[in-house]
PDB file of N, CA and C in Angstrom:
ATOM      1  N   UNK A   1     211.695 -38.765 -60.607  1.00  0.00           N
ATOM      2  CA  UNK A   1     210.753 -37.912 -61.308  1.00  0.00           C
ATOM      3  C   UNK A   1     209.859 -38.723 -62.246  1.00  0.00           C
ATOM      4  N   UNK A   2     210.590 -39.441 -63.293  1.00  0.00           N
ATOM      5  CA  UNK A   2     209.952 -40.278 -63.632  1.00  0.00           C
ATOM      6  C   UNK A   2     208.791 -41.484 -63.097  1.00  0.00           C
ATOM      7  N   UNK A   3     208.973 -41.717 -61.867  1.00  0.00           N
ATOM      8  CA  UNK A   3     208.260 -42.495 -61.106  1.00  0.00           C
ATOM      9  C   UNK A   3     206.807 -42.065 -60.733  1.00  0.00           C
ATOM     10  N   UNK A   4     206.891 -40.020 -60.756  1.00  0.00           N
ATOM     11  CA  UNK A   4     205.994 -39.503 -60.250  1.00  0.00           C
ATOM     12  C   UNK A   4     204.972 -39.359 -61.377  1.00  0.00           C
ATOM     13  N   UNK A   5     205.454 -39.664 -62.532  1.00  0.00           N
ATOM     14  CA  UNK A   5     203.960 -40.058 -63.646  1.00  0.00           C
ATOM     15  C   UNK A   5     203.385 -41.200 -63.697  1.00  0.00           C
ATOM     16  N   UNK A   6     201.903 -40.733 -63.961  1.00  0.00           N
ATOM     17  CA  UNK A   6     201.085 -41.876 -64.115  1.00  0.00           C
ATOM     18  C   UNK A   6     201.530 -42.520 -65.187  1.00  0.00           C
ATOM     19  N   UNK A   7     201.204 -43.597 -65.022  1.00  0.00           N
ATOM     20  CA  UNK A   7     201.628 -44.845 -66.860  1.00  0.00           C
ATOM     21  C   UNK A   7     200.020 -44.424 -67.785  1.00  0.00           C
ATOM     22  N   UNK A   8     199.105 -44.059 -67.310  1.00  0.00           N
ATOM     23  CA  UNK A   8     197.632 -43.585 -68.320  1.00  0.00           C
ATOM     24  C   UNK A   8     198.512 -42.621 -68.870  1.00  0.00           C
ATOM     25  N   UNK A   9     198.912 -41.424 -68.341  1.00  0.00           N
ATOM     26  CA  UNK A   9     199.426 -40.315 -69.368  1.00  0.00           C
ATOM     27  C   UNK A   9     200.354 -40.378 -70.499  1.00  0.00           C
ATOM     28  N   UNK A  10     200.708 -41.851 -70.407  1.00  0.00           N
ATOM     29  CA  UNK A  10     201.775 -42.331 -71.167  1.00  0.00           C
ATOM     30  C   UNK A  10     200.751 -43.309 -72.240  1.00  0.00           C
ATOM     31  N   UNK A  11     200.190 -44.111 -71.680  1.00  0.00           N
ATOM     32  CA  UNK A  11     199.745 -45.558 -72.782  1.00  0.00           C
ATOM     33  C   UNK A  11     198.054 -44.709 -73.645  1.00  0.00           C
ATOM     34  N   UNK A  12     197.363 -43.749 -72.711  1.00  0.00           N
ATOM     35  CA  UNK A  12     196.384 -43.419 -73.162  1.00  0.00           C
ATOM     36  C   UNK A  12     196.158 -42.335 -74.734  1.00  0.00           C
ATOM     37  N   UNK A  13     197.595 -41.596 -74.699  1.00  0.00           N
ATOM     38  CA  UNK A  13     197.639 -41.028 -76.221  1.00  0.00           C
ATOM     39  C   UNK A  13     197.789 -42.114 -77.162  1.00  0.00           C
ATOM     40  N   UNK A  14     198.851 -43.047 -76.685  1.00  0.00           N
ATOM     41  CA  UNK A  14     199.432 -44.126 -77.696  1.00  0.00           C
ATOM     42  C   UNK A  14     198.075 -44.926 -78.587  1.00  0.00           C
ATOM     43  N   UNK A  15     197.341 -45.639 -77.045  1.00  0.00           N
ATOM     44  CA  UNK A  15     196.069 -45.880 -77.888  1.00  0.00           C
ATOM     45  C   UNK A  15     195.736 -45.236 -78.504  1.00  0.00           C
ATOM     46  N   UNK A  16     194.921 -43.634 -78.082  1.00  0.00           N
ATOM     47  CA  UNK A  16     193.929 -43.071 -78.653  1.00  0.00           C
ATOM     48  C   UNK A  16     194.522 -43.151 -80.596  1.00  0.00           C
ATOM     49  N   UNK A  17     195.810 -42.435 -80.483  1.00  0.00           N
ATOM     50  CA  UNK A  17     196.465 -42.508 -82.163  1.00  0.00           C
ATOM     51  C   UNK A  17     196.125 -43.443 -82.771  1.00  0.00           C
ATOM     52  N   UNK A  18     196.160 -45.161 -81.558  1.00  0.00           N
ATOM     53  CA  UNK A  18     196.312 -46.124 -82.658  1.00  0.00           C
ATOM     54  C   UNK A  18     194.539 -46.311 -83.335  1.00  0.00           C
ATOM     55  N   UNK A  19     193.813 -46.339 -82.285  1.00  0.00           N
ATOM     56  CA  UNK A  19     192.404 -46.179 -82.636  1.00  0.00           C
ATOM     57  C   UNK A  19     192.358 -45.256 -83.753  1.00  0.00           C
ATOM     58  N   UNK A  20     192.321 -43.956 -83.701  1.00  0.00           N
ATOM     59  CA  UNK A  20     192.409 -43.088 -84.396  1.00  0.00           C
ATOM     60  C   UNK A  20     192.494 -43.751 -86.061  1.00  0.00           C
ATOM     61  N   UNK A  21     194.060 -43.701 -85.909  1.00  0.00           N
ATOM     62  CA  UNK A  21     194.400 -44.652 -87.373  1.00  0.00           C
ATOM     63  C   UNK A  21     194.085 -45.927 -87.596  1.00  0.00           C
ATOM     64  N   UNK A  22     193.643 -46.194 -87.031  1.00  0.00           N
ATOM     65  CA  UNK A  22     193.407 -47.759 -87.418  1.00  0.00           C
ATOM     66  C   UNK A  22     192.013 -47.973 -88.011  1.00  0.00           C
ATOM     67  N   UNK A  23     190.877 -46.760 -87.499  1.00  0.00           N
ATOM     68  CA  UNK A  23     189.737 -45.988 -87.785  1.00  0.00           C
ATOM     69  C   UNK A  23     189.633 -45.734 -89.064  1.00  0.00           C
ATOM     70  N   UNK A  24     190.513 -44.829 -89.444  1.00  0.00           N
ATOM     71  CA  UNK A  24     190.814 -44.025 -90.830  1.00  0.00           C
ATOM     72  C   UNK A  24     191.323 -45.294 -91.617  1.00  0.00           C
ATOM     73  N   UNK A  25     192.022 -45.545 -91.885  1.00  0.00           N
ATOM     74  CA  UNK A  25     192.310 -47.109 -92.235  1.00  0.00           C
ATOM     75  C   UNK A  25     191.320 -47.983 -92.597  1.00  0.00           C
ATOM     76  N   UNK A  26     190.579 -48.211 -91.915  1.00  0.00           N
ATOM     77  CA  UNK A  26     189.163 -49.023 -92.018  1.00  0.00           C
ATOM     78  C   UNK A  26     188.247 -48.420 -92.879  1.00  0.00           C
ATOM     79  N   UNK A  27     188.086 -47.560 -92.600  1.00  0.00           N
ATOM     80  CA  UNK A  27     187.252 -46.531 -93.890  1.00  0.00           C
ATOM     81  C   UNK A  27     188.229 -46.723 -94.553  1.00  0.00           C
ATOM     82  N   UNK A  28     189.118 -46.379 -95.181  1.00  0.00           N
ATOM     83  CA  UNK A  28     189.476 -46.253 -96.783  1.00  0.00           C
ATOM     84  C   UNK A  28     189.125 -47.734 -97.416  1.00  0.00           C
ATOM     85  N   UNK A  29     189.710 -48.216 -96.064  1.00  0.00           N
ATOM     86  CA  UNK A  29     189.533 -50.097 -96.429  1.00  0.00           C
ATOM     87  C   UNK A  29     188.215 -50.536 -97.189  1.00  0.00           C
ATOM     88  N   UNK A  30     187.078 -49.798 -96.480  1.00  0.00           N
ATOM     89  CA  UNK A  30     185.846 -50.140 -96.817  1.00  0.00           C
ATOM     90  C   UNK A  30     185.284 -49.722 -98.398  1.00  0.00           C
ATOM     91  N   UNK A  31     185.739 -48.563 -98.751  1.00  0.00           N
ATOM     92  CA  UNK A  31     186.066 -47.824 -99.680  1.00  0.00           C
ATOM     93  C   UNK A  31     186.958 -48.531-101.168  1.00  0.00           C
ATOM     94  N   UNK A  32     187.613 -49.124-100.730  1.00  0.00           N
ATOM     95  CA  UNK A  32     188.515 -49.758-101.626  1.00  0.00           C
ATOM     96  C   UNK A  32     187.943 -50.795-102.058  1.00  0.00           C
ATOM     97  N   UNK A  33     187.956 -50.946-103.322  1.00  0.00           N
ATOM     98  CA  UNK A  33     187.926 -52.281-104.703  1.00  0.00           C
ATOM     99  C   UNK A  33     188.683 -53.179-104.546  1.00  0.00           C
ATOM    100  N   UNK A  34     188.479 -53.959-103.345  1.00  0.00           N
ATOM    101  CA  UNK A  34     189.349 -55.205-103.242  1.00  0.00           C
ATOM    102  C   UNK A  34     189.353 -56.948-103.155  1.00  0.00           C
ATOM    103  N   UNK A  35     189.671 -57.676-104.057  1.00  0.00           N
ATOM    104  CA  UNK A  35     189.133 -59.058-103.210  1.00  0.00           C
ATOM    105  C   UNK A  35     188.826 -59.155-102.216  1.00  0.00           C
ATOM    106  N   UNK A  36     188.074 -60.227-101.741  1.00  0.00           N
ATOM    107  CA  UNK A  36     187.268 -60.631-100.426  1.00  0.00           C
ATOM    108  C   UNK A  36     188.654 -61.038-100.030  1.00  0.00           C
ATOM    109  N   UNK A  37     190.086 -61.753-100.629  1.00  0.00           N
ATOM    110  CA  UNK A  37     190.996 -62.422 -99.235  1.00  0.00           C
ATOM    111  C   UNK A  37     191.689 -60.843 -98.913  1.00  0.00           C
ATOM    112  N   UNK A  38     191.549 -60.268 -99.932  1.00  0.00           N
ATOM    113  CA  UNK A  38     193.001 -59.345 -99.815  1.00  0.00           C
ATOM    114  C   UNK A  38     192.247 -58.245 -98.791  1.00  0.00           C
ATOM    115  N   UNK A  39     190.984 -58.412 -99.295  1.00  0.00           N
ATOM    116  CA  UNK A  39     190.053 -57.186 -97.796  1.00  0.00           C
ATOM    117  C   UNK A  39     190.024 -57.742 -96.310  1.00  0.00           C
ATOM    118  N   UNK A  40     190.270 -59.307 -96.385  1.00  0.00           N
ATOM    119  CA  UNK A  40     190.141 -59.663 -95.335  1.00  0.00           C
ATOM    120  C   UNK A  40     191.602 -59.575 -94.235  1.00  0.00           C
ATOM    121  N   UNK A  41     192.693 -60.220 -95.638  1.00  0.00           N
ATOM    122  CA  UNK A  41     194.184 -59.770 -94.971  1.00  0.00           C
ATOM    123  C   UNK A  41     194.426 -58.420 -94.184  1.00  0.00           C
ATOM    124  N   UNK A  42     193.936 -57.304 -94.960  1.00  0.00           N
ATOM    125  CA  UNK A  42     194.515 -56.223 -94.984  1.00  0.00           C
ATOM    126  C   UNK A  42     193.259 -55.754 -93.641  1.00  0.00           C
ATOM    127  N   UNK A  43     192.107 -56.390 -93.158  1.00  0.00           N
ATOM    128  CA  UNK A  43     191.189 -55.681 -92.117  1.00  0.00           C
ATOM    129  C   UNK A  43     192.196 -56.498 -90.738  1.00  0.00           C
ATOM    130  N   UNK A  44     192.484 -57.798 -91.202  1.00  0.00           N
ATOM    131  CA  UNK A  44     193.156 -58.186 -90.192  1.00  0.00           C
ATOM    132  C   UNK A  44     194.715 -57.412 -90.029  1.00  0.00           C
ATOM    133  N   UNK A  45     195.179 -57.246 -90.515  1.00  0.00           N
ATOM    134  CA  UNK A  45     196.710 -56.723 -90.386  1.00  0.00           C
ATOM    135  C   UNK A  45     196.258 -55.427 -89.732  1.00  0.00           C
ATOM    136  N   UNK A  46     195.651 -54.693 -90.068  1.00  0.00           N
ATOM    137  CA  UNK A  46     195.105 -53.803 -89.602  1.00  0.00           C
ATOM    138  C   UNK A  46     194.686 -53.489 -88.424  1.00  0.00           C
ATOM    139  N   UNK A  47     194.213 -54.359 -87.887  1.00  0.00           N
ATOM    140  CA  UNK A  47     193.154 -54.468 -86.686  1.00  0.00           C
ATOM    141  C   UNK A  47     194.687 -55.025 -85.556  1.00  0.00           C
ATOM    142  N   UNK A  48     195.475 -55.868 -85.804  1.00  0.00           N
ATOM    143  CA  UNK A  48     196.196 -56.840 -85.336  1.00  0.00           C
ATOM    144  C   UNK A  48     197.173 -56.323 -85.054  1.00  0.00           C
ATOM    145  N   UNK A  49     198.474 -55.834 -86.383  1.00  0.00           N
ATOM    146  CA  UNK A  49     199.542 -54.972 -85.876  1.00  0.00           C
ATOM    147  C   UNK A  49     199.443 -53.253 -85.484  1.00  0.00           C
ATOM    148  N   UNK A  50     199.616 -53.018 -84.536  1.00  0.00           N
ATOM    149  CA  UNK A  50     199.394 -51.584 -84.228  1.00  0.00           C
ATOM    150  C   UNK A  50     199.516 -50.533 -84.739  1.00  0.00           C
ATOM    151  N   UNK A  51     200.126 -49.871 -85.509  1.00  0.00           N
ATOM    152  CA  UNK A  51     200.503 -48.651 -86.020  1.00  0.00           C
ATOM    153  C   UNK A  51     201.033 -49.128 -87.723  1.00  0.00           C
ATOM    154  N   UNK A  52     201.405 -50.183 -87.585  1.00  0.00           N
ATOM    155  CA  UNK A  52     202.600 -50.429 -88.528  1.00  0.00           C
ATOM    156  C   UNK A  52     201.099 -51.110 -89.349  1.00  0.00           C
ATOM    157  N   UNK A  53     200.310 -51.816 -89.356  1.00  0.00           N
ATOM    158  CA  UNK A  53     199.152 -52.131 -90.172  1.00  0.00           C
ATOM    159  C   UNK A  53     198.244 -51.062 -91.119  1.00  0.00           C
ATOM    160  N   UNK A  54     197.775 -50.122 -90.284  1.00  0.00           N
ATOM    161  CA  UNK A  54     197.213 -48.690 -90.899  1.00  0.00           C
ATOM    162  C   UNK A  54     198.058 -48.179 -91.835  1.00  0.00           C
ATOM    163  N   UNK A  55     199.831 -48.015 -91.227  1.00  0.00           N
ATOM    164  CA  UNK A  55     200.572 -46.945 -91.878  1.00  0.00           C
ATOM    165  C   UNK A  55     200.731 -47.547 -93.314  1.00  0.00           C
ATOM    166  N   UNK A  56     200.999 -49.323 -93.284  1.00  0.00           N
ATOM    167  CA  UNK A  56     201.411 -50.296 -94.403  1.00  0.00           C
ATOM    168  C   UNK A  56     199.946 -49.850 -95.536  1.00  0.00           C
ATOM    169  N   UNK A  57     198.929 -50.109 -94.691  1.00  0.00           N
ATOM    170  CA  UNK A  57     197.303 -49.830 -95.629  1.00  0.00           C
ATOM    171  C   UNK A  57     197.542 -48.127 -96.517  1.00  0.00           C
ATOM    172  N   UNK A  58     197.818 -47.428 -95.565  1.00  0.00           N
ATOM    173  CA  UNK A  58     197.959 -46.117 -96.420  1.00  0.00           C
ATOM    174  C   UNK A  58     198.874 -45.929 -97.175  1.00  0.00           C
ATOM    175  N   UNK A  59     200.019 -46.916 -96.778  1.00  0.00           N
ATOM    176  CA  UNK A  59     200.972 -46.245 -98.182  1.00  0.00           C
ATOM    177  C   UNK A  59     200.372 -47.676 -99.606  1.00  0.00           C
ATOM    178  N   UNK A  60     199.949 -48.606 -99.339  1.00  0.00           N
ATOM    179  CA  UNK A  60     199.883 -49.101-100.139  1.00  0.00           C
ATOM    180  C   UNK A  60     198.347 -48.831-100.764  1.00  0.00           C
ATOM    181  N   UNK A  61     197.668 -47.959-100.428  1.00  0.00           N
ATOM    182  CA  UNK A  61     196.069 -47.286-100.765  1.00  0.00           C
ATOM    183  C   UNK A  61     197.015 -46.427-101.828  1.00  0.00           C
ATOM    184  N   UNK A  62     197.833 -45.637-101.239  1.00  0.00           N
ATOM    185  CA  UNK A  62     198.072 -44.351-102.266  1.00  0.00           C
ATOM    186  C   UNK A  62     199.070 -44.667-103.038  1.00  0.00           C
ATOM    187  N   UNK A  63     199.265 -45.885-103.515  1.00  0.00           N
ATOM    188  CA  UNK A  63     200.785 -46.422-104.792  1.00  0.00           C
ATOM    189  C   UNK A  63     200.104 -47.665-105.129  1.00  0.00           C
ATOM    190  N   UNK A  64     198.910 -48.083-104.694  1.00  0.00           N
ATOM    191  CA  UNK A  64     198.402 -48.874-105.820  1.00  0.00           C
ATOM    192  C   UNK A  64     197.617 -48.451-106.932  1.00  0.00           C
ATOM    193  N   UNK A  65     197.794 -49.282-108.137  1.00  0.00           N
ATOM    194  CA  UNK A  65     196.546 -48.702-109.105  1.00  0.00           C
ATOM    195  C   UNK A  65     195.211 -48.693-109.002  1.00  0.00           C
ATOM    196  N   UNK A  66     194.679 -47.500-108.884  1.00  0.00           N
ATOM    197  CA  UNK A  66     193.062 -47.905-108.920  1.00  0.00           C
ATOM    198  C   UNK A  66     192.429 -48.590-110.061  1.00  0.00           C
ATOM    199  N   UNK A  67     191.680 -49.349-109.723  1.00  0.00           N
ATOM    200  CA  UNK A  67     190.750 -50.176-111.044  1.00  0.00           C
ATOM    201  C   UNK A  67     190.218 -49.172-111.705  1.00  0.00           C
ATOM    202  N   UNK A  68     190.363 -49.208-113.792  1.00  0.00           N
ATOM    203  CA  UNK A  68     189.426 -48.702-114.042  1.00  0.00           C
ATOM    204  C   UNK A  68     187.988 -49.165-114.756  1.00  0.00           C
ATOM    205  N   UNK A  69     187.585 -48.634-115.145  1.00  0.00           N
ATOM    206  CA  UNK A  69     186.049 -48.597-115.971  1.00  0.00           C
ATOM    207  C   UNK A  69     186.240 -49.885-116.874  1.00  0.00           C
ATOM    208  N   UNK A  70     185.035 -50.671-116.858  1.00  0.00           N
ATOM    209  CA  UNK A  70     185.322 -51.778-117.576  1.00  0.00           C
ATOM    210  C   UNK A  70     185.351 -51.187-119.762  1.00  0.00           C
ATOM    211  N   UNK A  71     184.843 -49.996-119.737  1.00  0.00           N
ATOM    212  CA  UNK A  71     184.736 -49.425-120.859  1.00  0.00           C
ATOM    213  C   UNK A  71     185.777 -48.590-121.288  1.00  0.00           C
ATOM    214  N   UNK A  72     186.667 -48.893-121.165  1.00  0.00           N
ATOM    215  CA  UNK A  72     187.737 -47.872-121.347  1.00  0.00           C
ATOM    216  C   UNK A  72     188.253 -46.529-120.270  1.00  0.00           C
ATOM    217  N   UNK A  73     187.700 -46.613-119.388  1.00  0.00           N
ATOM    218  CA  UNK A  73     187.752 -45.641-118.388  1.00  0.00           C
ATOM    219  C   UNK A  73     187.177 -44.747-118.678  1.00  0.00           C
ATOM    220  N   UNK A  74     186.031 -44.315-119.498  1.00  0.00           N
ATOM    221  CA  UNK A  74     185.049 -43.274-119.325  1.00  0.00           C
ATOM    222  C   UNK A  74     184.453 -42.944-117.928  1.00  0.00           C
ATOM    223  N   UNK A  75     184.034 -41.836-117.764  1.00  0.00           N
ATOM    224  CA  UNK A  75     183.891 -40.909-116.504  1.00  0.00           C
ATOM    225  C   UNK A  75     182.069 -40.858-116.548  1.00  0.00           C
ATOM    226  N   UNK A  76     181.330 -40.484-115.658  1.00  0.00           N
ATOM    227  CA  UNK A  76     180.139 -41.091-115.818  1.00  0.00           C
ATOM    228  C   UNK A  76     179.713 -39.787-116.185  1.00  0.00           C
ATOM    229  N   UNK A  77     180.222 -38.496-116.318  1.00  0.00           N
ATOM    230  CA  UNK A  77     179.760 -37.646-117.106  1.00  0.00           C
ATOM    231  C   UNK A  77     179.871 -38.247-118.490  1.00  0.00           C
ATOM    232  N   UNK A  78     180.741 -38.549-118.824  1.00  0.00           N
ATOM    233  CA  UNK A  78     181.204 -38.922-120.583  1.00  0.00           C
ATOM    234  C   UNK A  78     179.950 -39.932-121.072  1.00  0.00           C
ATOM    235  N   UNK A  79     179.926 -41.160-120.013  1.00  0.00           N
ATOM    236  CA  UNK A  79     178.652 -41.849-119.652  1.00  0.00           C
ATOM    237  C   UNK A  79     177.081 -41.167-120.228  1.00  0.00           C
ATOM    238  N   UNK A  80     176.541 -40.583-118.807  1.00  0.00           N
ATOM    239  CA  UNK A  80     175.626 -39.730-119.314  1.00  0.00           C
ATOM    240  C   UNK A  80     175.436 -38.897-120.505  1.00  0.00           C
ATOM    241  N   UNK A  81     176.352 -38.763-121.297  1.00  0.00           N
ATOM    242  CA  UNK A  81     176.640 -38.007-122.115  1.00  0.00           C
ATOM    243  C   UNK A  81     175.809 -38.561-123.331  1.00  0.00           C
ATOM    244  N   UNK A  82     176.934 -39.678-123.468  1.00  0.00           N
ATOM    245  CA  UNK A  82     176.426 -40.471-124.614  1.00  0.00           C
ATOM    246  C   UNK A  82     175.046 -41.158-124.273  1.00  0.00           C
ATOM    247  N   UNK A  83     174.385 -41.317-123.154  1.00  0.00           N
ATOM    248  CA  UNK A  83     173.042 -42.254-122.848  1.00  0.00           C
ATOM    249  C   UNK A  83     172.018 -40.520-123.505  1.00  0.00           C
ATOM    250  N   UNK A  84     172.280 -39.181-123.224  1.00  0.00           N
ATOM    251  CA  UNK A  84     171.326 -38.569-123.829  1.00  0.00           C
ATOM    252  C   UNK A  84     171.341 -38.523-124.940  1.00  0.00           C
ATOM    253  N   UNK A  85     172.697 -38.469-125.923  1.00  0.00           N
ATOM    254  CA  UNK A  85     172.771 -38.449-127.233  1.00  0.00           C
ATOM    255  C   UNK A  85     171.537 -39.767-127.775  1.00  0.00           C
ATOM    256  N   UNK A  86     171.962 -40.749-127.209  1.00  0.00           N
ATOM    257  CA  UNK A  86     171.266 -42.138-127.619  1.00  0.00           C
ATOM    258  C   UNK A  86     169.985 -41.593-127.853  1.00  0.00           C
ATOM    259  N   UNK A  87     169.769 -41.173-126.735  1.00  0.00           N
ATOM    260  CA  UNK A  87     168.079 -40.806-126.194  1.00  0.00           C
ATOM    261  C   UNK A  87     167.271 -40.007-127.506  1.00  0.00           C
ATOM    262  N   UNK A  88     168.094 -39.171-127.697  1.00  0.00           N
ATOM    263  CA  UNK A  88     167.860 -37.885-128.637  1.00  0.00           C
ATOM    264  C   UNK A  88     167.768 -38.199-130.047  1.00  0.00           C
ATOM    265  N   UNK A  89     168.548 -38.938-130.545  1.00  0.00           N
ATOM    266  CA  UNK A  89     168.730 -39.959-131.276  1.00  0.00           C
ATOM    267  C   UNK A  89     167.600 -40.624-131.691  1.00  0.00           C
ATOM    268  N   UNK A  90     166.983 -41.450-130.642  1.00  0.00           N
ATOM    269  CA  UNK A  90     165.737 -42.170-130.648  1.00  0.00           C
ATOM    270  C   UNK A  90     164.518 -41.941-130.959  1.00  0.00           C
ATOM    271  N   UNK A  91     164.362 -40.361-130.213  1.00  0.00           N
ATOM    272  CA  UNK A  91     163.293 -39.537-130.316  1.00  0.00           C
ATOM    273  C   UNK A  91     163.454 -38.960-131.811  1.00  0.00           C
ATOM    274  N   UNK A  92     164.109 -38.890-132.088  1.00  0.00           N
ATOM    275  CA  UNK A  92     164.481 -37.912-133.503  1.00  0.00           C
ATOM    276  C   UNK A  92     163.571 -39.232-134.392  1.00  0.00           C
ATOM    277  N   UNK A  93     164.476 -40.310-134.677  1.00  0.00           N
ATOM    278  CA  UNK A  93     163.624 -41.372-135.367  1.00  0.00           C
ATOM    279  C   UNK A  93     162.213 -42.065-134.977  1.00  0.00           C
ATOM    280  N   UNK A  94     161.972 -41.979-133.985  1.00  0.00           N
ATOM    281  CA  UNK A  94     160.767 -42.000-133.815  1.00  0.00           C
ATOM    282  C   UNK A  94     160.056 -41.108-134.212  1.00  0.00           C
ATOM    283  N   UNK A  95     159.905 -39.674-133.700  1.00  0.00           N
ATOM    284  CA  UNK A  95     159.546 -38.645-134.419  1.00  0.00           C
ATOM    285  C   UNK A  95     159.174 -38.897-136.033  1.00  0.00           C
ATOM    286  N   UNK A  96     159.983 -39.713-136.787  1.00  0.00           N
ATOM    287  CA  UNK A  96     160.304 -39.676-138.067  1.00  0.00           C
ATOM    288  C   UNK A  96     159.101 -40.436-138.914  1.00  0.00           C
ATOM    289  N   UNK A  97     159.841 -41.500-138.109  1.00  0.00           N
ATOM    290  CA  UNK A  97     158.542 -42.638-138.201  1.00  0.00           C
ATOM    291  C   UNK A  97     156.845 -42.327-137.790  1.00  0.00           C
ATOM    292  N   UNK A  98     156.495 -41.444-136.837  1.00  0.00           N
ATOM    293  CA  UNK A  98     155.190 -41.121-136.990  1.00  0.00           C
ATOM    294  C   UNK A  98     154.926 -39.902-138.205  1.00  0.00           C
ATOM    295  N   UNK A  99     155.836 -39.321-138.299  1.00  0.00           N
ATOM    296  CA  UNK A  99     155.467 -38.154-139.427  1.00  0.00           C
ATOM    297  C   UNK A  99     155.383 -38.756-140.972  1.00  0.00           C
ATOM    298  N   UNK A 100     156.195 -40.755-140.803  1.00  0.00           N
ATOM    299  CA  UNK A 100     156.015 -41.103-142.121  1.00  0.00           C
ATOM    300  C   UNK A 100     154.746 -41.762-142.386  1.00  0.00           C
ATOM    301  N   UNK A 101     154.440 -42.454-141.083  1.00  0.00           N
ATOM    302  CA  UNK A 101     152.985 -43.349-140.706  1.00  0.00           C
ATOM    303  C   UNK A 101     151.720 -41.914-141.196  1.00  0.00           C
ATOM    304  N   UNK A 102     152.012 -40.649-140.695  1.00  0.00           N
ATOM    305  CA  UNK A 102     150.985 -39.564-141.068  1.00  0.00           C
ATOM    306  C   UNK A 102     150.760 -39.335-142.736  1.00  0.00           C
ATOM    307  N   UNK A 103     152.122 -39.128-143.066  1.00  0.00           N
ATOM    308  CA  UNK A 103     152.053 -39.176-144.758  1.00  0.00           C
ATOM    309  C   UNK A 103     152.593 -37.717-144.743  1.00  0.00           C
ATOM    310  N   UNK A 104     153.513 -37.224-143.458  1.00  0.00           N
ATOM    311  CA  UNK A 104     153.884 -35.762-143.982  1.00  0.00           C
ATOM    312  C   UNK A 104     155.031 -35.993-144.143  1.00  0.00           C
TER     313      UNK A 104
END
């Protein structure tokens, strides 16, 4: 019985998965804040060991620390935040300064 299957119906899912993940993998890869060796290790391990490369990339994507903000980890709302205050700020004293240049 066994004899009477094709070997495609067998090896052609296996690929497609490994493509699949190895796909997804690559994107996060690309995605990720990483040295040039450690991006290069991890595209090769990837690309190289079959299943076991992707699965190693995803668990170690989701239990490493992400880098943060060289400023304390402010959020680029918090960011923007303070660049309008600045702004507002500026205008206010400027403002000031022509109303003192006027004499009012």
């Amino acid at each position: 019985m066994i004899s009477a299957i094709n070997p495609y119906f067998i090896i052609l899912p296996i690929v497609l998965v490994q493509y699949i993940s190895a796909t997804f993998a690559l994107v996060r890869l690309a995605r990720a804040r990483l040295s040039t060796p450690k991006y290069v290790a991890w595209n090769l391990f990837i690309l190289i060991v079959f299943f076991v490369g992707s699965i190693a990339f995803f668990i170690y994507d989701a239990v490493r620390k992400k880098p943060e903000d060289d400023d304390g980890g402010d959020t680029a709302l918090q960011k923007t935040q303070a660049a309008d205050t600045e702004k507002v700020a500026l205008i206010d004293k400027e403002s000031e300064n022509v109303a003192s240049d006027k004499g009012l």
